[in-house]
C-alpha atoms as a PDB file:
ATOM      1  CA  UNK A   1      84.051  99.857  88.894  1.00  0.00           C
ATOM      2  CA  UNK A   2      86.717 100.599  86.826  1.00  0.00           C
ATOM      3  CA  UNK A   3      87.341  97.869  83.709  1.00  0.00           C
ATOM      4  CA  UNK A   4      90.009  95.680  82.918  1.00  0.00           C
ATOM      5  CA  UNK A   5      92.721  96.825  80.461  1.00  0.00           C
ATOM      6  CA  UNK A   6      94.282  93.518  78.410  1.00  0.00           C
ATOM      7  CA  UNK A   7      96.750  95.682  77.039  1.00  0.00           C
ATOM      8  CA  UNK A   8      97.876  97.478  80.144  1.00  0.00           C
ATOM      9  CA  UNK A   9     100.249  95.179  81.398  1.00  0.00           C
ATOM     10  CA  UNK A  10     101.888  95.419  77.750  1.00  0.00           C
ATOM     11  CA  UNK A  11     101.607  99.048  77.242  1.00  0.00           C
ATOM     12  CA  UNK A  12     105.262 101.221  78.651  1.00  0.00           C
ATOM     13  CA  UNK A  13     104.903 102.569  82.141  1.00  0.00           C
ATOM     14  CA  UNK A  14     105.813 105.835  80.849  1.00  0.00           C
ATOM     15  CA  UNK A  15     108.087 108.049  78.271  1.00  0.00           C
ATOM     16  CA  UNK A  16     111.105 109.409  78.255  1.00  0.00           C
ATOM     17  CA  UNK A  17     110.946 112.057  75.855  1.00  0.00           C
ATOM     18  CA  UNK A  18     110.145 109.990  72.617  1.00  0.00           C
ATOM     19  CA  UNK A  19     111.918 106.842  74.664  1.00  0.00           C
ATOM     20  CA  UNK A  20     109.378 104.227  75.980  1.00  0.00           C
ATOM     21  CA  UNK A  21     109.712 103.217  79.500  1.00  0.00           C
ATOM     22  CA  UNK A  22     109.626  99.554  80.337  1.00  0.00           C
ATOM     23  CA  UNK A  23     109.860  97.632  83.569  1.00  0.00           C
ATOM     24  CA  UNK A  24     113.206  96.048  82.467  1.00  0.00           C
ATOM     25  CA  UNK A  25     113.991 100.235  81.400  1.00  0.00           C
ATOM     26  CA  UNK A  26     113.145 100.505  85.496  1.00  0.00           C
ATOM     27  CA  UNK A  27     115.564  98.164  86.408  1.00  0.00           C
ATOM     28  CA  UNK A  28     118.963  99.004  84.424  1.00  0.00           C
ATOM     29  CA  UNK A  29     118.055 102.937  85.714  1.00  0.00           C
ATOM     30  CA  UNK A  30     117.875 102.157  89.084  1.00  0.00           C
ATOM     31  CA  UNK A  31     121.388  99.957  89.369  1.00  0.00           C
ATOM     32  CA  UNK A  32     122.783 102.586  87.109  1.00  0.00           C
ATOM     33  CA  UNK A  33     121.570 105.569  89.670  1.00  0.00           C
ATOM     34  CA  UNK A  34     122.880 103.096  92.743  1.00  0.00           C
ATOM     35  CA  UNK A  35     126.400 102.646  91.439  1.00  0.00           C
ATOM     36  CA  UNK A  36     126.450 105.925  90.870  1.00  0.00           C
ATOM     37  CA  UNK A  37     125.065 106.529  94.294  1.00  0.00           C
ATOM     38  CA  UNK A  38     127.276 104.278  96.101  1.00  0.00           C
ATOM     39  CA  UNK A  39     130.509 105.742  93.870  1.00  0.00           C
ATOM     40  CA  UNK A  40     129.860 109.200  95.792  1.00  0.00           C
ATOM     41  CA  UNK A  41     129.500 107.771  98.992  1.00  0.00           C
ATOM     42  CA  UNK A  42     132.648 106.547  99.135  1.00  0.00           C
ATOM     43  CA  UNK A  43     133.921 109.598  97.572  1.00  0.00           C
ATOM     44  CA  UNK A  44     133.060 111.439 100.689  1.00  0.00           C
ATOM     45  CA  UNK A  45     134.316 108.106 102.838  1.00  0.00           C
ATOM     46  CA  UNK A  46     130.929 107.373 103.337  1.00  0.00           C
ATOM     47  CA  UNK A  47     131.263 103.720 102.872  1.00  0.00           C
ATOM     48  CA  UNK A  48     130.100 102.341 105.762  1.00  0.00           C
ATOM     49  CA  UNK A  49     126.248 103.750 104.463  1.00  0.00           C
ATOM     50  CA  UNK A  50     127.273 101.098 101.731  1.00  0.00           C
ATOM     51  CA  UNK A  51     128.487  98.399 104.345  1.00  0.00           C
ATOM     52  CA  UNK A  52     125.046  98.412 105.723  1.00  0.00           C
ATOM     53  CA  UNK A  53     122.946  98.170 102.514  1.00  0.00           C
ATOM     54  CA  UNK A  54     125.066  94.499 102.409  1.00  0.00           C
ATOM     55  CA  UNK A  55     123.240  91.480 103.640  1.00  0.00           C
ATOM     56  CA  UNK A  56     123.970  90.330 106.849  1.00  0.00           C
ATOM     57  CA  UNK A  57     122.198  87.750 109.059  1.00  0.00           C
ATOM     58  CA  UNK A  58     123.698  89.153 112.629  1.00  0.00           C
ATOM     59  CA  UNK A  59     122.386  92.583 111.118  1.00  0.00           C
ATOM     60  CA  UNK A  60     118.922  90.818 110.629  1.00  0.00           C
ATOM     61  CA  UNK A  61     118.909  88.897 113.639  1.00  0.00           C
ATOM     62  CA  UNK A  62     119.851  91.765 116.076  1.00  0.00           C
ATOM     63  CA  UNK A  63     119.118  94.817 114.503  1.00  0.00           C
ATOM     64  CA  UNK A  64     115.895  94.368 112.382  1.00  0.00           C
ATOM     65  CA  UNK A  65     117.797  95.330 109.289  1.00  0.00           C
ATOM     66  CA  UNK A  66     114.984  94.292 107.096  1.00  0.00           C
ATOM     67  CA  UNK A  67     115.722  96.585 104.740  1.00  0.00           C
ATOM     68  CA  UNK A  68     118.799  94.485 103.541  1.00  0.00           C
ATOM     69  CA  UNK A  69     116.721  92.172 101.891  1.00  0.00           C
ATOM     70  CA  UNK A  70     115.925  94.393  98.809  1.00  0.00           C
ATOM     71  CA  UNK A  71     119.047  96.622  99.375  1.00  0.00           C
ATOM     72  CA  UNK A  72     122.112  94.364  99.123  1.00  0.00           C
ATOM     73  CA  UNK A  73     121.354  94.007  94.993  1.00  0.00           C
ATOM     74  CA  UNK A  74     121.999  98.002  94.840  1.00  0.00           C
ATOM     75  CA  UNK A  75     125.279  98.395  97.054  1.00  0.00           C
ATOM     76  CA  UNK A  76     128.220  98.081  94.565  1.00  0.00           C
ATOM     77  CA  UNK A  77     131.643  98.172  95.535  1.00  0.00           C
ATOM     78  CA  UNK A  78     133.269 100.365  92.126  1.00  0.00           C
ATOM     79  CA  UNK A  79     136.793  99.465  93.566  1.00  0.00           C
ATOM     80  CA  UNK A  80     138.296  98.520  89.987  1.00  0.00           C
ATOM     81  CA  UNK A  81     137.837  99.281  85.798  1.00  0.00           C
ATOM     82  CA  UNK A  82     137.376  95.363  86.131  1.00  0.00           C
ATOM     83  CA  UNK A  83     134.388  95.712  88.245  1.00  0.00           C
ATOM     84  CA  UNK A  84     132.704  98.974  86.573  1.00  0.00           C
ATOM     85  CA  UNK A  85     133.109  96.993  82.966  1.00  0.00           C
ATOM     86  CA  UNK A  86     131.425  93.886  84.942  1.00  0.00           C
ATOM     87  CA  UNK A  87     128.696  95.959  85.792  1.00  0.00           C
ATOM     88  CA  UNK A  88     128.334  97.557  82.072  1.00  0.00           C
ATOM     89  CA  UNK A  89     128.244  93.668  80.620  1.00  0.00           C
ATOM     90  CA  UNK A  90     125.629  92.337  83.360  1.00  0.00           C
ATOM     91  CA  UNK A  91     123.527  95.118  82.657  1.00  0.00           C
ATOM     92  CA  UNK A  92     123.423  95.157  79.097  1.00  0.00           C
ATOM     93  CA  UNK A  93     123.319  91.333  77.992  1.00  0.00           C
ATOM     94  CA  UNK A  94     121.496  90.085  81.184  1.00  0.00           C
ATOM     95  CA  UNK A  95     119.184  92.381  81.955  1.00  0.00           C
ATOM     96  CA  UNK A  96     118.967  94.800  78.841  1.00  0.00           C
ATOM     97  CA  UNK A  97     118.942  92.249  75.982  1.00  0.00           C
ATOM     98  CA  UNK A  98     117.636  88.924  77.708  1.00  0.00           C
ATOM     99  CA  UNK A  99     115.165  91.163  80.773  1.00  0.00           C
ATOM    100  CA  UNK A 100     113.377  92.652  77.997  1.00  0.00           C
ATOM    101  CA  UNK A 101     112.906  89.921  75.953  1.00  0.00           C
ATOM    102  CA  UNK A 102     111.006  87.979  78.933  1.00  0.00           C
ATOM    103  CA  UNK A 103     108.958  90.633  79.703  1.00  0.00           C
ATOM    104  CA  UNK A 104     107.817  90.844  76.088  1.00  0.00           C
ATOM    105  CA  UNK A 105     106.797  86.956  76.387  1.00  0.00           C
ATOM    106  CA  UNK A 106     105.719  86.552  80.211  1.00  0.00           C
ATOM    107  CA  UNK A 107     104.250  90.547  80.610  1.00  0.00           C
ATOM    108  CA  UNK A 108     105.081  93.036  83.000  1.00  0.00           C
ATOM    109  CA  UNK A 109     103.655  91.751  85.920  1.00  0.00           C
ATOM    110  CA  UNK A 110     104.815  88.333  86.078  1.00  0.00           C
ATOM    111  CA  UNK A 111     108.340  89.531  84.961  1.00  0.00           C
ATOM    112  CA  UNK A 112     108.321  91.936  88.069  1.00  0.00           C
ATOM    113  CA  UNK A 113     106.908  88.951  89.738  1.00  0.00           C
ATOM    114  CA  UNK A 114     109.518  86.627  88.606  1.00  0.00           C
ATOM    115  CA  UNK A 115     112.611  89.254  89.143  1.00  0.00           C
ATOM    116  CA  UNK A 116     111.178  90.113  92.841  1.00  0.00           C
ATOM    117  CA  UNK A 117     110.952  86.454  93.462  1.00  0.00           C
ATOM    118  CA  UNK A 118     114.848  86.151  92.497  1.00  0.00           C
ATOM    119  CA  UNK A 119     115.331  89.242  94.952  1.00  0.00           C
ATOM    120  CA  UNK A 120     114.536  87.668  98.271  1.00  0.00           C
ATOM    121  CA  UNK A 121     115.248  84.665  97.701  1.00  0.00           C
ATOM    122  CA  UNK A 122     119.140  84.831  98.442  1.00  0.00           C
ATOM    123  CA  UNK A 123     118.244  86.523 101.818  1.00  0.00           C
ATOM    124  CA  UNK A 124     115.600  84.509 102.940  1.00  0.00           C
ATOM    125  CA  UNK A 125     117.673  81.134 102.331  1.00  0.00           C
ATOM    126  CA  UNK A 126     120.663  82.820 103.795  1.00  0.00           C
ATOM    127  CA  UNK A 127     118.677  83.940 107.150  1.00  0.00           C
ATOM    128  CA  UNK A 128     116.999  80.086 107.289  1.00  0.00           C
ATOM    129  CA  UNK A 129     120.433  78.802 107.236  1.00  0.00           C
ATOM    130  CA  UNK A 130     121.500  81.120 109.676  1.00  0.00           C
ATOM    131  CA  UNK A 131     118.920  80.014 112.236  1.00  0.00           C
ATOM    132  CA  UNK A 132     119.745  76.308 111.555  1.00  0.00           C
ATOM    133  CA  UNK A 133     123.224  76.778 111.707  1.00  0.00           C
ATOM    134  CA  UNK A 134     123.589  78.892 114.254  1.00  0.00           C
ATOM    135  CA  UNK A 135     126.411  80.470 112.245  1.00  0.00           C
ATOM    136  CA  UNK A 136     125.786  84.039 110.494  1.00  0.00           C
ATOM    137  CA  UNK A 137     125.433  84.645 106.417  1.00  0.00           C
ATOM    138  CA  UNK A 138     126.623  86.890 104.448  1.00  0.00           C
ATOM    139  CA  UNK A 139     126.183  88.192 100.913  1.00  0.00           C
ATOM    140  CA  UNK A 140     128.046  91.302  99.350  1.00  0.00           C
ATOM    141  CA  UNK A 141     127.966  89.911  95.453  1.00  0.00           C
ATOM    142  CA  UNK A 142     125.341  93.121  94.698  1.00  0.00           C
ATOM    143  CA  UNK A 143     123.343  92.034  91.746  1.00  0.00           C
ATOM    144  CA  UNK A 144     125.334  89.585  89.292  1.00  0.00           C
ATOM    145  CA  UNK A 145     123.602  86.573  90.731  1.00  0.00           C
ATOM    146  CA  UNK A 146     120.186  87.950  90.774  1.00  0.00           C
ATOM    147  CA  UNK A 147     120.922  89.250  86.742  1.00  0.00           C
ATOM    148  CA  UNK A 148     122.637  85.829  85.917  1.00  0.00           C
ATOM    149  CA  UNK A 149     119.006  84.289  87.039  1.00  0.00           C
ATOM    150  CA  UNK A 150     117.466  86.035  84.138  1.00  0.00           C
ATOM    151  CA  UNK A 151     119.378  84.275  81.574  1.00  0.00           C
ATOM    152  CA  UNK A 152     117.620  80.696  83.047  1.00  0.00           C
ATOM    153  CA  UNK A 153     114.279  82.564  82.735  1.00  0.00           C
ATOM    154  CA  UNK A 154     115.420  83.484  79.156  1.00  0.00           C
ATOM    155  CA  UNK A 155     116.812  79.907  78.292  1.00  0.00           C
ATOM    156  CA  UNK A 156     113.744  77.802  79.264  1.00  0.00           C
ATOM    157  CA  UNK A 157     111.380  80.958  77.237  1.00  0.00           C
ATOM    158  CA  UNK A 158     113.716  80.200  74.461  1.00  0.00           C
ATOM    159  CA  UNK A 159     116.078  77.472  74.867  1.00  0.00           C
ATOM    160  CA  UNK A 160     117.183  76.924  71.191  1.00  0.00           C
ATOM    161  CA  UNK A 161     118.083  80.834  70.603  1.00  0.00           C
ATOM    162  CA  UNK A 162     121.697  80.989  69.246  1.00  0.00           C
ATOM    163  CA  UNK A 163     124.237  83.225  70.567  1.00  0.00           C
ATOM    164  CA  UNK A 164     127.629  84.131  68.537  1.00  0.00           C
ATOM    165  CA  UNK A 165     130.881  84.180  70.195  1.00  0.00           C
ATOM    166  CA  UNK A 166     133.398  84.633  68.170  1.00  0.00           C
ATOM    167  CA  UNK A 167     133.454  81.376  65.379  1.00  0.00           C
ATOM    168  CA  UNK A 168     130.878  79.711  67.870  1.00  0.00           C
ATOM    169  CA  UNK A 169     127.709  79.590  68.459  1.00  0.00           C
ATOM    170  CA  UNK A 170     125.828  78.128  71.527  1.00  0.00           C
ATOM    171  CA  UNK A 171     121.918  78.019  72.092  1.00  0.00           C
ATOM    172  CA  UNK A 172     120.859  79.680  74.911  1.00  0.00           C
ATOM    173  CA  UNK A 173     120.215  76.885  76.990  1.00  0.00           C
ATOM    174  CA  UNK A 174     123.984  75.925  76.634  1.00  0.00           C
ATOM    175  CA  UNK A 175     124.618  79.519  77.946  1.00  0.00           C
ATOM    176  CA  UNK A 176     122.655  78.883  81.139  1.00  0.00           C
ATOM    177  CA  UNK A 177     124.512  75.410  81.634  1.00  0.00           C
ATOM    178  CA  UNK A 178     128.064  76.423  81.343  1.00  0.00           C
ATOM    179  CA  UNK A 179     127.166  79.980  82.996  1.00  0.00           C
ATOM    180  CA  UNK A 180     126.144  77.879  86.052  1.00  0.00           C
ATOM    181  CA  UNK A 181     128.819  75.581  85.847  1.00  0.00           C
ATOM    182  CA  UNK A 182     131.755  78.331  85.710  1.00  0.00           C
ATOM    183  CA  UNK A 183     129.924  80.184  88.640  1.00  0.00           C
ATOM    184  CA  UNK A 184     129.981  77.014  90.788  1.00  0.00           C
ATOM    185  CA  UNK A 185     133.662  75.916  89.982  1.00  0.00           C
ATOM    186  CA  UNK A 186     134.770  79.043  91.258  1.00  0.00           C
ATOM    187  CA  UNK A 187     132.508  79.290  93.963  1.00  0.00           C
ATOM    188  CA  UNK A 188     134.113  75.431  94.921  1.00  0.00           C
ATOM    189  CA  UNK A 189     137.322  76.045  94.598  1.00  0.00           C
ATOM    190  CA  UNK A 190     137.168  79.253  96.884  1.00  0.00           C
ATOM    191  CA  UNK A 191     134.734  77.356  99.807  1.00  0.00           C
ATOM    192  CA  UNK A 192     132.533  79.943  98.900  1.00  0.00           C
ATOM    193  CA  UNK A 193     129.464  77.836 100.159  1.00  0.00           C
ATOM    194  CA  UNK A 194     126.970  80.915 100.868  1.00  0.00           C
ATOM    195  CA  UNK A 195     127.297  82.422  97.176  1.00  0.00           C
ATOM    196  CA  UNK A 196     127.439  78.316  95.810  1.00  0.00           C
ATOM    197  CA  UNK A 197     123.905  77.977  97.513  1.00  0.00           C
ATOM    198  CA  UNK A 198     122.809  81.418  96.292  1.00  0.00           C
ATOM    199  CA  UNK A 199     123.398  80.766  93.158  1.00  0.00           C
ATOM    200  CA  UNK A 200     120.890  77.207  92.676  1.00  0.00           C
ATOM    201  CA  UNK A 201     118.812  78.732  95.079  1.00  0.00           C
ATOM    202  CA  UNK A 202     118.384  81.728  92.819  1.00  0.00           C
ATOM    203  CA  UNK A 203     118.768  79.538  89.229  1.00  0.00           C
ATOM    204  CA  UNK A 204     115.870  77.323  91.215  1.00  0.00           C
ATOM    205  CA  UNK A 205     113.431  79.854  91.354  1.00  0.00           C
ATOM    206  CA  UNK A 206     114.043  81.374  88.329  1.00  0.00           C
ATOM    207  CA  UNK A 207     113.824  77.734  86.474  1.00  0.00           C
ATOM    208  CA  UNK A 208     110.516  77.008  88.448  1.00  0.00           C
ATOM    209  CA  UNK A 209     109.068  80.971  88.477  1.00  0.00           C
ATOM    210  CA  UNK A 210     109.458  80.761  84.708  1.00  0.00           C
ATOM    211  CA  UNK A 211     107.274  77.317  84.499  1.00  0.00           C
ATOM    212  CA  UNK A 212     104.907  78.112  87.004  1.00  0.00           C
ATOM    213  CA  UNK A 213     104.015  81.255  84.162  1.00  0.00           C
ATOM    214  CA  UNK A 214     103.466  78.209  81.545  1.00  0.00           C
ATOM    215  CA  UNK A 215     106.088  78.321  79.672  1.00  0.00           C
ATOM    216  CA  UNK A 216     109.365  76.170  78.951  1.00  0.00           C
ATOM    217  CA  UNK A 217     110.876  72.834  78.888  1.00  0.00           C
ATOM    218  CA  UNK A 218     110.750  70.431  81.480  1.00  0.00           C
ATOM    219  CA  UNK A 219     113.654  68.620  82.442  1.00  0.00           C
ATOM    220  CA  UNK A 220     112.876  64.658  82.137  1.00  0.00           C
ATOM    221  CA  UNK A 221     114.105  63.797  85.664  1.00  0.00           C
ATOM    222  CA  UNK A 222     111.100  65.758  87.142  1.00  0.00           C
ATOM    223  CA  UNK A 223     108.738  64.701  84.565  1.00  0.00           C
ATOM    224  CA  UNK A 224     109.509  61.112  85.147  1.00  0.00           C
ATOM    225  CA  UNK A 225     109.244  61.020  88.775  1.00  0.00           C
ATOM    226  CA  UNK A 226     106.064  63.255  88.462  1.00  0.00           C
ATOM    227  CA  UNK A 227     104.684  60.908  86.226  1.00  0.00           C
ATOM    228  CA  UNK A 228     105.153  58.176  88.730  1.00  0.00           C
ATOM    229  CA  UNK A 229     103.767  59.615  91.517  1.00  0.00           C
ATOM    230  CA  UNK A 230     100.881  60.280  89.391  1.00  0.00           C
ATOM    231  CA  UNK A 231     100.528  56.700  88.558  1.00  0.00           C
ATOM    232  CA  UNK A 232     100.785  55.590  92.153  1.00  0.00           C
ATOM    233  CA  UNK A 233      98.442  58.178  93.131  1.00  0.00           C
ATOM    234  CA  UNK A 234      95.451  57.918  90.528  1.00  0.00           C
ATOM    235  CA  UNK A 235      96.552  54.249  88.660  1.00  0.00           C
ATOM    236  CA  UNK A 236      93.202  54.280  87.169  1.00  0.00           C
ATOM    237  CA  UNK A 237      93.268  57.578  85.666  1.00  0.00           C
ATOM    238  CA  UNK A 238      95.172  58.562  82.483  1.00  0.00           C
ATOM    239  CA  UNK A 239      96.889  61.970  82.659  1.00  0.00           C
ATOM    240  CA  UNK A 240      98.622  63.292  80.062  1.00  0.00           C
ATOM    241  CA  UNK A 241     101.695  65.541  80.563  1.00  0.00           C
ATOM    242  CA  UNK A 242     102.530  69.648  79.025  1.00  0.00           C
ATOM    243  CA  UNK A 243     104.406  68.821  76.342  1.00  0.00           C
ATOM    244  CA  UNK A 244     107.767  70.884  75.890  1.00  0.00           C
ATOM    245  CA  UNK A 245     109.801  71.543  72.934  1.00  0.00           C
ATOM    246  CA  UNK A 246     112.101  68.882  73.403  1.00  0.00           C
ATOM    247  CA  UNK A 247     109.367  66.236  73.029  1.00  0.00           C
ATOM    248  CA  UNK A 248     106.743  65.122  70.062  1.00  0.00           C
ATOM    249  CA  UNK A 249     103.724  66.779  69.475  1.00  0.00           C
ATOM    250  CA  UNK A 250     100.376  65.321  68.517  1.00  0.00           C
ATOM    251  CA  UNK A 251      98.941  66.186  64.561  1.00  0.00           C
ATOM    252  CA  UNK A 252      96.662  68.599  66.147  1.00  0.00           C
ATOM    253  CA  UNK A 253      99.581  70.574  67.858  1.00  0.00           C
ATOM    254  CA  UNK A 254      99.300  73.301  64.931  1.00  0.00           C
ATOM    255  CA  UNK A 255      95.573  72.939  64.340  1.00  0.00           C
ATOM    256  CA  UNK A 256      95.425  74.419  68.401  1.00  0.00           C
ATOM    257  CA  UNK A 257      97.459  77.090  67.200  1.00  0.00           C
ATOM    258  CA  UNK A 258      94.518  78.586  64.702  1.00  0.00           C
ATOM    259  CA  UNK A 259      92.078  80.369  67.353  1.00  0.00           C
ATOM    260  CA  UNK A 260      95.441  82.254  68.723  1.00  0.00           C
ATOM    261  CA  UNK A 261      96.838  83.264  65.469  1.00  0.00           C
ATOM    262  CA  UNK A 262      93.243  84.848  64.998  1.00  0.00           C
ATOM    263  CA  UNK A 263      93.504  86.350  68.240  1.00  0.00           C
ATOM    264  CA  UNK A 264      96.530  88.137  66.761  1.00  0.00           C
ATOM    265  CA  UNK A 265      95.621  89.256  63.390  1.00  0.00           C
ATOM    266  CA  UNK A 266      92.506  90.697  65.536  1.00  0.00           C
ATOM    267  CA  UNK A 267      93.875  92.520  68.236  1.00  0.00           C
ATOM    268  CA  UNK A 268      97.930  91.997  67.790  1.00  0.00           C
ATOM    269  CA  UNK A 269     100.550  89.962  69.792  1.00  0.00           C
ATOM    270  CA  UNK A 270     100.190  92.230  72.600  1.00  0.00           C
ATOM    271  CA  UNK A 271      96.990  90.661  73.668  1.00  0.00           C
ATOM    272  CA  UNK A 272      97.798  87.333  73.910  1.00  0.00           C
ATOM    273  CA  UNK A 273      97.627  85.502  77.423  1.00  0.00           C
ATOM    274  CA  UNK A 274     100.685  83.521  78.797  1.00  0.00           C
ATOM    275  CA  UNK A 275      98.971  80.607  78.072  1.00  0.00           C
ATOM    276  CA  UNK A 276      97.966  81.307  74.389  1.00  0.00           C
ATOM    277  CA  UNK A 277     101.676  82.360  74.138  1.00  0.00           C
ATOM    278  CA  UNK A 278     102.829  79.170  75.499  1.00  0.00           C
ATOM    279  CA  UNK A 279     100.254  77.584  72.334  1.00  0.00           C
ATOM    280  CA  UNK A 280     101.797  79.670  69.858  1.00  0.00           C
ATOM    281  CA  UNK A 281     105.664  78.709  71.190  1.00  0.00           C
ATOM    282  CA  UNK A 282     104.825  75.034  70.863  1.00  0.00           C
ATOM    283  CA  UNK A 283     103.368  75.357  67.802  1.00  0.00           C
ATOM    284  CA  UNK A 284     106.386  77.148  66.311  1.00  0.00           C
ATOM    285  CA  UNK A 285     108.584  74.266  68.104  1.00  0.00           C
ATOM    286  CA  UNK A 286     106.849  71.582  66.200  1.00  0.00           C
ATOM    287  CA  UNK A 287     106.535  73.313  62.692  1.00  0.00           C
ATOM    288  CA  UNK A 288     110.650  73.403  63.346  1.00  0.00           C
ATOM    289  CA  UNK A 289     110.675  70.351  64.115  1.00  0.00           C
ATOM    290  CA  UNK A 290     108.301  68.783  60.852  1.00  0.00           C
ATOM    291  CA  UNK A 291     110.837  70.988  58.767  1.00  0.00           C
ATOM    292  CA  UNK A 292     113.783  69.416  60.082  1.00  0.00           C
ATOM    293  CA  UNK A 293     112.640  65.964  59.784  1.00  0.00           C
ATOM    294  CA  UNK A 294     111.465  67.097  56.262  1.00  0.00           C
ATOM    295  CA  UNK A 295     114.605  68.047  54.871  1.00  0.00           C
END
């Protein structure tokens, strides 16, 4: 029986030359090689190969076009400089910068997990509508909602991270907020109903994917109600709630932390488990927070 590598799902998949090869390596490549793919096809007026990577729930429905479930993120439409210098942005900040930063702090696997997850969830919400509706979906937006997801994943792993623009700067979770918000003005204003219920379908799973893994805040509204339902449920029983950063920590929040920062001097950061990294992020949160108080 072959043994259980810790550090496997931390090691690269592979090298490049001298270049380590990371999942989140895997992913810009492969939308890289598929706008390059589908930028030939229509060079040879080939586009209709592209037409029929697009999701479509008549295409589903009557022709078993399964395949469009995990193909409509790669079929890009490179009609404009606009587009292309979309494409260059989405892959660098959402999926270079933020996509490798989760899968340093969740692993590989639930990172590929969490990204496949964001994948099919568009068409499988899409096709359930369809059937309820009676009306067919469709979804030719390629990958920029599935990417945008990412930056959710990376605001609840690290919600007070501040980005520059310009004179400003915003935390991360602020990014994720008015991201969302801009995305669903437009999508209002333009009745664009499937892409509006794409998008919080797909900002849904990644907000819940990335909690299910241990980590991040929780909004109040669902710990309140959860809370609740607890105390219906079990009114005898005392259960205590995760605590995120957002919220106080008992005195023995960095005492907790000791065992994992042994862990690390041991064997390295590598080897910690999503839990013990959840541990070591509240930990940090609360030191913050003692400081700030403190000064």
């Amino acid at each position: 029986m072959a043994e259980f590598d810790p550090f496997e799902n931390e090691r690269p998949l592979g090298y490049f030359g001298r270049h380590p090869v990371y999942f989140t390596t895997l992913i810009v490549a492969s939308h890289v090689a598929a706008l390059l793919g589908c930028t030939l096809l229509f060079s040879f007026n080939l586009g209709g190969v592209v037409d029929s990577l697009h999701f479509s729930s008549d295409a589903v429905r009557d022709h078993l076009a399964l395949w469009q479930f995990f193909t409509y993120p790669f079929a890009y439409l490179p009609h404009s400089i606009g587009a292309l210098l979309l494409f260059a942005l989405q892959m660098y900040f959402f999926v270079w910068v933020a996509g490798r930063e989760i899968e340093r702090f969740l692993g590989r696997r639930t990172f590929a997990t969490i990204y496949f997850a964001l994948i099919l969830v568009t068409p499988v919400v899409l096709t359930i509508v369809s059937f309820v509706t009676g009306k067919a979906t469709y979804f030719r937006d390629n990958s920029m909602l599935l990417h945008l997801s990412l930056i959710v994943v990376y605001a609840r792993i690290y919600p007070a991270a501040e980005f520059g623009f310009f004179l400003v700067t915003i935390t991360a979770r602020w990014v994720a907020i008015l991201l969302l918000a801009i995305f669903s003005i437009n999508f209002l204003a333009l009745h664009q109903w499937t892409y509006l219920l794409a998008l919080w379908a797909s900002a849904a799973v990644a907000y819940f994917g990335t909690g299910l893994a241990g980590v991040g805040d929780e909004l109040p509204l669902f710990a309140n109600l959860r809370q609740r339902l607890q105390a219906r449920s079990t009114p005898r029983l005392v259960k205590t709630k995760a605590l995120s950063r957002g919220e106080s920590e008992p005195p023995d929040a960095l005492d907790s932390v000791d065992p994992v920062l042994e862990k690390i001097s041991k064997h390295g950061m590598s080897s910690l488990t999503q839990s013990e990294r959840a541990t070591l992020e509240r930990a940090r949160a609360s030191l913050l927070k003692r400081q700030g108080r403190g000064s």
